[in-house]
Protein backbone atom coordinates (compact mmCIF):
# COMPACT_ATOMS: atom_id res chain seq x y z
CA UNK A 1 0.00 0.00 0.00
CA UNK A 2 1.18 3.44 -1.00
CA UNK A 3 2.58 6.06 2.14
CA UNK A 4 -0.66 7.73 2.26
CA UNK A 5 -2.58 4.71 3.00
CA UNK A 6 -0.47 3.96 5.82
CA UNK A 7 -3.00 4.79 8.80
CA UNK A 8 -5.77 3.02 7.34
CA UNK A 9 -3.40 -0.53 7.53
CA UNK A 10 -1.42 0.28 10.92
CA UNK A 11 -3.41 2.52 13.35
CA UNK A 12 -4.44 0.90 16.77
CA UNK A 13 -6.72 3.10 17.49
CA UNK A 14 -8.50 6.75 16.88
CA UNK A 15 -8.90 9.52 19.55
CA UNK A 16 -11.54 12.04 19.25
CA UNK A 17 -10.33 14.89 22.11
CA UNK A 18 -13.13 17.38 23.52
CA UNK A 19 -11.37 18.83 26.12
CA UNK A 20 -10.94 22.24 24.81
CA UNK A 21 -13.01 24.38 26.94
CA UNK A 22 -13.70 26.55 23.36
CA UNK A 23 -15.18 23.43 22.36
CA UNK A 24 -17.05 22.35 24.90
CA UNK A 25 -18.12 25.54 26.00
CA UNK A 26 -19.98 26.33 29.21
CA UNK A 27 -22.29 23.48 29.85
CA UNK A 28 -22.90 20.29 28.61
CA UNK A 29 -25.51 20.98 26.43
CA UNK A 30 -22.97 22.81 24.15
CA UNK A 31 -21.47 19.71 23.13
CA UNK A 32 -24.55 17.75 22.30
CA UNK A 33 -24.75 19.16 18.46
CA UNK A 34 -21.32 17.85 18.56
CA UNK A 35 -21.82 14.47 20.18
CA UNK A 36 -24.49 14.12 17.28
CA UNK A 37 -22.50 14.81 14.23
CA UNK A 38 -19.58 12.86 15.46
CA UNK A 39 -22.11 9.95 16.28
CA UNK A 40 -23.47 10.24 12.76
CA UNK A 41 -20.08 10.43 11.27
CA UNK A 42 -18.51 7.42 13.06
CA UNK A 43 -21.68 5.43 12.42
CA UNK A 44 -21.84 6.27 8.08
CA UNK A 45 -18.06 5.20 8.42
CA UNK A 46 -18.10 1.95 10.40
CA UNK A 47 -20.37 0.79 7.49
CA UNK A 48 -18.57 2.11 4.59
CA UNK A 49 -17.54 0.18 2.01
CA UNK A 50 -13.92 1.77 2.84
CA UNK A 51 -14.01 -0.14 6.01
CA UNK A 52 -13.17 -2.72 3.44
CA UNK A 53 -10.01 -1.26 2.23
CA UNK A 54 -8.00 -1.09 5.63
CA UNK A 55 -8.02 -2.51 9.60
CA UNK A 56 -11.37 -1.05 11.22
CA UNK A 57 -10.05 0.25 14.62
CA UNK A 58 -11.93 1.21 17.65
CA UNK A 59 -12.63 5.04 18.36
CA UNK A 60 -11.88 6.74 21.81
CA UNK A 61 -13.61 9.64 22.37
CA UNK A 62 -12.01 11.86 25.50
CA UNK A 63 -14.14 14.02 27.52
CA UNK A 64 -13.50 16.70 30.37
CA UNK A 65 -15.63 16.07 33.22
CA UNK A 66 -15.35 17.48 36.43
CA UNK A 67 -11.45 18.39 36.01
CA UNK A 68 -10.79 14.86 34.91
CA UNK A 69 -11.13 13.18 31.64
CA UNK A 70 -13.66 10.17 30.61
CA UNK A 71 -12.78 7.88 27.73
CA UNK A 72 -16.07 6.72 25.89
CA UNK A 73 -15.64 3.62 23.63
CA UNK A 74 -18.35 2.65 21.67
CA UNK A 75 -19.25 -0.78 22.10
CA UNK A 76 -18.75 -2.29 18.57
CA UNK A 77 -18.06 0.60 16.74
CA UNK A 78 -14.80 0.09 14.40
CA UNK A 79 -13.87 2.26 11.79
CA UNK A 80 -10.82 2.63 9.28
CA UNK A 81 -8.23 5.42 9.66
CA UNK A 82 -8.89 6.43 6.38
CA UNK A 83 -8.24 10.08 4.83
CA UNK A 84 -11.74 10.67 3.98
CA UNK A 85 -13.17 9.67 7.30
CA UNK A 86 -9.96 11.42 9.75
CA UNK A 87 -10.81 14.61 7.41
CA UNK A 88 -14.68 14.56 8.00
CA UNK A 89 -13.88 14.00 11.52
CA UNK A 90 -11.69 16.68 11.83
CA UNK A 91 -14.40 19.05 10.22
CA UNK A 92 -16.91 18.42 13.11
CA UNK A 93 -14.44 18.57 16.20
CA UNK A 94 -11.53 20.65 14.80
CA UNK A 95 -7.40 20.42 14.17
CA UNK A 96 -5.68 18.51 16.33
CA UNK A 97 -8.54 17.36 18.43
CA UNK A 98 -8.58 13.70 16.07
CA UNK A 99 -5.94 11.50 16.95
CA UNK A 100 -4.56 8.01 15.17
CA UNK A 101 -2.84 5.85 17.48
CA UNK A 102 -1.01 2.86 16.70
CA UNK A 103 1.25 1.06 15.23
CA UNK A 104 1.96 -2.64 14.06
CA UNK A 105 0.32 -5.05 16.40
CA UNK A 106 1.71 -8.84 15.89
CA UNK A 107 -0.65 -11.45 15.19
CA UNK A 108 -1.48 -13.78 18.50
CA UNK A 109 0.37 -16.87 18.71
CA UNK A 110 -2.00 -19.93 19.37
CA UNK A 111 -0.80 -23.01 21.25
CA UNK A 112 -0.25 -26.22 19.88
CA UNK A 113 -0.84 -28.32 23.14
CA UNK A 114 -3.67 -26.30 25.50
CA UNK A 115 -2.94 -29.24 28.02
CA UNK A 116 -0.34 -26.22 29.69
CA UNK A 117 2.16 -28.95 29.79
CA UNK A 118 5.19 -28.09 28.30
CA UNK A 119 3.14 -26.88 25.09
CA UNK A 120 5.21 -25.31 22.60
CA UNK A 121 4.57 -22.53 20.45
CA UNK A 122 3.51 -22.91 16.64
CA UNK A 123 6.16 -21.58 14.42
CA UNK A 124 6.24 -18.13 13.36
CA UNK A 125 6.10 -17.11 9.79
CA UNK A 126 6.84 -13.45 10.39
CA UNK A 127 10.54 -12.78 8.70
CA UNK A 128 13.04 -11.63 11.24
CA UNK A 129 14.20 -8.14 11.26
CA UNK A 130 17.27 -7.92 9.01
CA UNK A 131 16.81 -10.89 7.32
């Protein structure tokens, strides 16, 4: 896949930060047009056909409350970090409030014997770094 494409295949995650007291303004029901659009947004691209073309990841949205911040992860909501999508976001929350996390996360090993008795491990077919 081409540079550009790079957060739709290796992002872990995507943060969506309203913390920004401009943002959230003086009460909570400021934030509730917000909340909306956002909802809308995440929910027209978990079910995108370009949640075909990458790894869906789950979406973190961080809120102020109280002096603290609350992370709200919606329950079976996955999206790709796609351009389109972190652009549209962006438009409803603002620069530098939408976040892509990640990296490359390794596949999970499985075990051959589940006794837990001196099982081994299958063998990897990831290539060594530098080889």
């Amino acid at each position: 896949f081409a540079i550009e494409e790079a957060s739709a295949h290796l992002a872990s995650r995507i943060e969506i930060r309203l913390t920004d007291p401009a943002l959230v303004g003086p009460s909570e029901e400021s934030l509730v047009p917000t909340m909306r659009m956002l909802a809308g947004a995440l929910r027209q691209a978990a079910g995108s056909v370009l949640s075909l073309k990458g790894r869906p990841v789950e979406v973190a949205i961080l809120l102020e409350v109280d002096g603290g911040i609350a992370t709200l992860i919606p329950h079976g909501l996955r999206v790709v970090a796609e351009a389109g999508v972190l652009r549209k976001l962006t438009e409803i929350v603002g620069a530098g409030r939408v976040i892509v996390r990640g990296g490359w996360i390794p596949p999970k090993r499985e075990r051959e014997n589940r006794s837990g008795f001196g099982g081994s491990w299958k063998k990897s077919t990831d290539v060594p770094a530098g080889a």
